[in-house]
C-alpha atoms as a PDB file:
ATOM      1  CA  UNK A   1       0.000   0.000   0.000  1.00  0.00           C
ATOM      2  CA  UNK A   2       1.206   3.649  -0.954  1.00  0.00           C
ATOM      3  CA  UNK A   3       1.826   6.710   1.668  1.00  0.00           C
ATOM      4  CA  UNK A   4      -0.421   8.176  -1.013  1.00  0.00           C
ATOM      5  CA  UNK A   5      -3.742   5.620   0.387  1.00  0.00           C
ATOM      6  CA  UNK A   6      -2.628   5.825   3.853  1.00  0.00           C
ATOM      7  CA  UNK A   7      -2.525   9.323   3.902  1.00  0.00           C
ATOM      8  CA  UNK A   8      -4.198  12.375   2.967  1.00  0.00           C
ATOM      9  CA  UNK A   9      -2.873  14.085   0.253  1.00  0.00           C
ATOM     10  CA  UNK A  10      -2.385  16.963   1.688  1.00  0.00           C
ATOM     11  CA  UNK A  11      -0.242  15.531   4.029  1.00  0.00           C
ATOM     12  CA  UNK A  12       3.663  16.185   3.859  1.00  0.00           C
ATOM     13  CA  UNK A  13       5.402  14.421   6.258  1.00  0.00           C
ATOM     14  CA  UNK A  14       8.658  16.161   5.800  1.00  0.00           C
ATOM     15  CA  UNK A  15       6.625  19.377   6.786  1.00  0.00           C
ATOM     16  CA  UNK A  16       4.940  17.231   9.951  1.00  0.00           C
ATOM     17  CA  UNK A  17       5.479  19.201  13.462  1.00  0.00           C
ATOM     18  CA  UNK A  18       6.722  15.527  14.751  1.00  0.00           C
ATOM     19  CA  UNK A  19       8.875  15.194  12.184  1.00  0.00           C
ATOM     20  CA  UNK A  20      10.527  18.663  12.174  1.00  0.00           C
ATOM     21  CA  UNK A  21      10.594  18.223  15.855  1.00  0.00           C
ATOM     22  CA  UNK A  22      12.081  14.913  16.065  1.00  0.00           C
ATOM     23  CA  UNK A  23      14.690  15.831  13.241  1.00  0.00           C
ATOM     24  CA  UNK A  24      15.639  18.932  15.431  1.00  0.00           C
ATOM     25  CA  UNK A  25      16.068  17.332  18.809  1.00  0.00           C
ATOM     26  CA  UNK A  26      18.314  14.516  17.169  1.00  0.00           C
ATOM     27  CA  UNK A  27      20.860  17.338  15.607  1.00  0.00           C
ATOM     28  CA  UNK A  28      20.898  18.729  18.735  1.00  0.00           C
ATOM     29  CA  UNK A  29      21.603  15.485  20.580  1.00  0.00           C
ATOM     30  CA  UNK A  30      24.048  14.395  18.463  1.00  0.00           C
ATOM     31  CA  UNK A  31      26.192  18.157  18.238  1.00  0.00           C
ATOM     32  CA  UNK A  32      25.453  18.258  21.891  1.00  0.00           C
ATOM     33  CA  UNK A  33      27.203  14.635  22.403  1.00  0.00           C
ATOM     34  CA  UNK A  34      30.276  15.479  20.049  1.00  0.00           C
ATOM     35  CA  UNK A  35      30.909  18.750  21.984  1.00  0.00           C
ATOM     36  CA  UNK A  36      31.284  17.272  25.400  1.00  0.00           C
ATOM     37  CA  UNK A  37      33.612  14.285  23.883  1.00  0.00           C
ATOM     38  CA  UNK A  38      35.853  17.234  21.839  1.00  0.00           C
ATOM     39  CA  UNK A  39      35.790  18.965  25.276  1.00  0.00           C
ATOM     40  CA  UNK A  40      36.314  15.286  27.123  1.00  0.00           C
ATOM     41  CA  UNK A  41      33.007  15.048  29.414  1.00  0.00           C
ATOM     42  CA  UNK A  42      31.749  11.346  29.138  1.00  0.00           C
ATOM     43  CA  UNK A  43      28.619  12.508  28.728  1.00  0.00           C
ATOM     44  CA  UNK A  44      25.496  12.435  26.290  1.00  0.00           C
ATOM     45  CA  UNK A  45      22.812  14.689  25.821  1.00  0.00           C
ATOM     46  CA  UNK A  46      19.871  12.335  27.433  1.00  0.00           C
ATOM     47  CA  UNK A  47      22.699  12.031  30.676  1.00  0.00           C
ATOM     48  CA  UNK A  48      22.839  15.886  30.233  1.00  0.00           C
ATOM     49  CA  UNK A  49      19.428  16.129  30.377  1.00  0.00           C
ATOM     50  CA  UNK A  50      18.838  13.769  33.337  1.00  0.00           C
ATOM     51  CA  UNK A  51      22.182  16.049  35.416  1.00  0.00           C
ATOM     52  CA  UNK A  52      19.940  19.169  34.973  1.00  0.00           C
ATOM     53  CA  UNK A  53      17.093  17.891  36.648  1.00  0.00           C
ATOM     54  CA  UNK A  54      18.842  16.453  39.454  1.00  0.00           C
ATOM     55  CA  UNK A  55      21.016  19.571  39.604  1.00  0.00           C
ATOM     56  CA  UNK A  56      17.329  21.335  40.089  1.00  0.00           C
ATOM     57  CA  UNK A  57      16.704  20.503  43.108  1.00  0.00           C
ATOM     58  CA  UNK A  58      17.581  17.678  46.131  1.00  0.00           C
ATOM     59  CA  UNK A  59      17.713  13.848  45.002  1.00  0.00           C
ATOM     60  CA  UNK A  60      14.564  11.263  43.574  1.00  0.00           C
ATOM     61  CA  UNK A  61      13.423   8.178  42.754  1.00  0.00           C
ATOM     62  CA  UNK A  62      14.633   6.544  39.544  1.00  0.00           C
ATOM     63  CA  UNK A  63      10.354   6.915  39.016  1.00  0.00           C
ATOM     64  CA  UNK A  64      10.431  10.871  39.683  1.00  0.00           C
ATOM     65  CA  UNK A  65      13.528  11.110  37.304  1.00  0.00           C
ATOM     66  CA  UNK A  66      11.321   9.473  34.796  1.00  0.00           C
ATOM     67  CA  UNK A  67       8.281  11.142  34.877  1.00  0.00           C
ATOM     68  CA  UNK A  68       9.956  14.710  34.928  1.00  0.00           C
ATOM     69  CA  UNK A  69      12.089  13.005  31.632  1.00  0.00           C
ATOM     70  CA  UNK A  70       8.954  11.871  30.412  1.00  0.00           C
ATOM     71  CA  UNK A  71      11.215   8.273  30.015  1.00  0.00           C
ATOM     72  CA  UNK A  72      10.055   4.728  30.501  1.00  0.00           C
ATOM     73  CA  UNK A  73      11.217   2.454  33.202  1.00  0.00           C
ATOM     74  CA  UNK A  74      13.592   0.529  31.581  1.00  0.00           C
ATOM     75  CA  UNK A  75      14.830   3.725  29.726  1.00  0.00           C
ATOM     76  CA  UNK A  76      15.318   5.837  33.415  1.00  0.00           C
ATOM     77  CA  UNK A  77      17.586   2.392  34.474  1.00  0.00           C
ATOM     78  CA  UNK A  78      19.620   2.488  31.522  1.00  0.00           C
ATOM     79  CA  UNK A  79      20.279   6.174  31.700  1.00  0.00           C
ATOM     80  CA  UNK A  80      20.728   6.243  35.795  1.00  0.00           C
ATOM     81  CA  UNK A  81      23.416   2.794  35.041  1.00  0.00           C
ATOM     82  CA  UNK A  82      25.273   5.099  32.809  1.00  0.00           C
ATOM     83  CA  UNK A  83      25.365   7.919  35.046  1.00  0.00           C
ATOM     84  CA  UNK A  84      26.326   5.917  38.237  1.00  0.00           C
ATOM     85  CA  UNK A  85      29.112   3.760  36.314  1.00  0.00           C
ATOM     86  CA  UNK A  86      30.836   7.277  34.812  1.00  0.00           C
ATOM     87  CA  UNK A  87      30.926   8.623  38.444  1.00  0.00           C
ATOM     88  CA  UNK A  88      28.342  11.467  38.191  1.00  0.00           C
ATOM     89  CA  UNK A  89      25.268   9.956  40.307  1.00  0.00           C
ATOM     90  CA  UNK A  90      25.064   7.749  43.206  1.00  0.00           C
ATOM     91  CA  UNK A  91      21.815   6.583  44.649  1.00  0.00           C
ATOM     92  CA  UNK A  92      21.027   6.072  48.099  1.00  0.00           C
ATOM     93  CA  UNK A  93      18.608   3.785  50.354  1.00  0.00           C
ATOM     94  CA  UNK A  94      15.345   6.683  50.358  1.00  0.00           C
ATOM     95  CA  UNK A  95      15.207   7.552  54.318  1.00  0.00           C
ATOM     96  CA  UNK A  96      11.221   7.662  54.055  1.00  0.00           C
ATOM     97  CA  UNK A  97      11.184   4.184  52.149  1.00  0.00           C
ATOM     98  CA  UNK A  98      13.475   1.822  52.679  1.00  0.00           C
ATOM     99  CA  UNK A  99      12.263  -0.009  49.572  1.00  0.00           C
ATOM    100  CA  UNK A 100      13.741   2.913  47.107  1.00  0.00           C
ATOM    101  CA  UNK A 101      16.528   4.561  46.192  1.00  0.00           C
ATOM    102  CA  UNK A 102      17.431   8.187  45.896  1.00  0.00           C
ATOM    103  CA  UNK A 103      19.624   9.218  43.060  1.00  0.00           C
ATOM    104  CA  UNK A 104      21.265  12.110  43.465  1.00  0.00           C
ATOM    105  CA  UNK A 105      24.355  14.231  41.653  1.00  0.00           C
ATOM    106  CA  UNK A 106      27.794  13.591  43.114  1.00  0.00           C
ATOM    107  CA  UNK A 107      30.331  15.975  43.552  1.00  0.00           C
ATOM    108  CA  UNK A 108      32.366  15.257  40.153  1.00  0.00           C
ATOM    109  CA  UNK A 109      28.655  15.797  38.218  1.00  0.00           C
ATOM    110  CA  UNK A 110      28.351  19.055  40.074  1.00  0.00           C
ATOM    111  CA  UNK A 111      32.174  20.079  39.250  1.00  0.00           C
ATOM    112  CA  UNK A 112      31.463  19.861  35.037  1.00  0.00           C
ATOM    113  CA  UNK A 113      27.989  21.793  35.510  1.00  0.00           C
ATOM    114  CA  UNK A 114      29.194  24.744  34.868  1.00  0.00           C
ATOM    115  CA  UNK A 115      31.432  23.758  32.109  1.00  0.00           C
ATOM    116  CA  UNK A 116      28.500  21.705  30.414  1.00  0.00           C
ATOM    117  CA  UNK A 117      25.827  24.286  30.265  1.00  0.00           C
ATOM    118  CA  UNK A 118      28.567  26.347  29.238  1.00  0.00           C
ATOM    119  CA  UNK A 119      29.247  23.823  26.260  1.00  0.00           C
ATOM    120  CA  UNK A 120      25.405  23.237  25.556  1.00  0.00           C
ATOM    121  CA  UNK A 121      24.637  27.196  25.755  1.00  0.00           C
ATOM    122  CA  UNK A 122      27.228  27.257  22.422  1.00  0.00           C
ATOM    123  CA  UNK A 123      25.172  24.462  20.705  1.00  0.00           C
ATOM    124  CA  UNK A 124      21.838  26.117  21.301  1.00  0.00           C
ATOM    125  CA  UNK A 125      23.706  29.580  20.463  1.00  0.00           C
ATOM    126  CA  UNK A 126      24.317  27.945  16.891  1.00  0.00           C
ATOM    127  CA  UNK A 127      21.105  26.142  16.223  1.00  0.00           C
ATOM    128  CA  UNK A 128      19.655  29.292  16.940  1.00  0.00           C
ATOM    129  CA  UNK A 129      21.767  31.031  14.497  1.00  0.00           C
ATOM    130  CA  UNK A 130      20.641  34.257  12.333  1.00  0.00           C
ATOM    131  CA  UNK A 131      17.194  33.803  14.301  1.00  0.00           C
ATOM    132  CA  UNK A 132      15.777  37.484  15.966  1.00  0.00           C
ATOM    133  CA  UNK A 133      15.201  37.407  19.957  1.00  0.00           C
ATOM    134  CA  UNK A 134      11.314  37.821  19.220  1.00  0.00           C
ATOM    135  CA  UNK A 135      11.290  33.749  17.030  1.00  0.00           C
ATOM    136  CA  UNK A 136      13.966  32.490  19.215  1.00  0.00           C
ATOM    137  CA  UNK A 137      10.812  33.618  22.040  1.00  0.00           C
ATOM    138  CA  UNK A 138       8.022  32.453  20.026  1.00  0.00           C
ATOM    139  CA  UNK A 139       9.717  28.972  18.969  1.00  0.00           C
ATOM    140  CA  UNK A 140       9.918  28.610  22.980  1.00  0.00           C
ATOM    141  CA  UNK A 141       6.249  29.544  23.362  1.00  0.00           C
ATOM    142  CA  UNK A 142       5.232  27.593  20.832  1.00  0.00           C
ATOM    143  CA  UNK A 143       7.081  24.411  22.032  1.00  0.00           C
ATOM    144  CA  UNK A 144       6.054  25.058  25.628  1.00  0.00           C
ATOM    145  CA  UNK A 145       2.477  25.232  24.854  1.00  0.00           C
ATOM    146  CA  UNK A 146       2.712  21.655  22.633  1.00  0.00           C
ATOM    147  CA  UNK A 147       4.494  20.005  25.456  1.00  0.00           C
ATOM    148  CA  UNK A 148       1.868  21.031  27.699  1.00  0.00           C
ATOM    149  CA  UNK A 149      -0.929  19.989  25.289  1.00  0.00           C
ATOM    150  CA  UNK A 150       0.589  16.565  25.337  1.00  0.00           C
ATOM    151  CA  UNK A 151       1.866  16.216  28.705  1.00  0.00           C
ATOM    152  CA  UNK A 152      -1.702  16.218  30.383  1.00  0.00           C
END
């Protein structure tokens, strides 16, 4: 069967929001990545992501980390192994529930913040590139109000 019966005509699906939004976030993951191994942090850009909401506030669950990642399960374990085995989280027995652990940053993780936002302020500096303050704002808004459409 052809795109063509599947979907409308009218339909481009190099011109989809998902699409466009998907392509974007993997060229950002990917020049994010190559940055911190030119600049040798062992990180990637999910990790980053994952350091910047611990770095927010005091440790979680695994299952909080998730759900502010929007990240399933077995994709918050994976990430959270990574993290723990390159030294920059460590998770501890949850003083309220013995049953959990708290991850939380450690002191090398809090050491490259600086240098790492620093590093991923130049990649969003670039993709943002020959855009005025006032689209750079509206892209934002824009994105914001999607995520919170879908988000529920």
């Amino acid at each position: 069967m052809r795109l063509q019966q599947i979907m409308p005509l009218f339909y481009d699906r190099h011109q989809s929001l998902g699409h466009l939004a998907g392509l974007a976030h993997r060229l950002l993951s990917i020049l994010l990545g190559r940055r911190f191994r030119e600049a040798g942090l062992d990180l990637t850009a999910e990790q980053w992501g994952a350091i910047l909401v611990l770095a927010d506030g005091d440790s979680m669950t695994q299952q909080q980390l998730g759900a502010r990642l929007f990240l399933e399960k077995s994709s918050v374990s994976r990430l959270v192994d990574g993290l723990e085995r390159r030294g920059w989280i460590v998770r501890e027995p949850d003083p309220d529930d013995g049953r959990h652990k708290l991850v939380a940053l450690t002191s090398q993780a809090e050491a490259m913040l600086e240098p790492a936002a620093a590093i991923a302020r130049g990649v969003l500096d670039e993709a943002q590139r020959g855009m005025p303050q006032a689209q750079r704002l509206a892209c934002r808004e824009l994105l914001g109000h999607i995520i919170g459409n879908l988000s529920g």
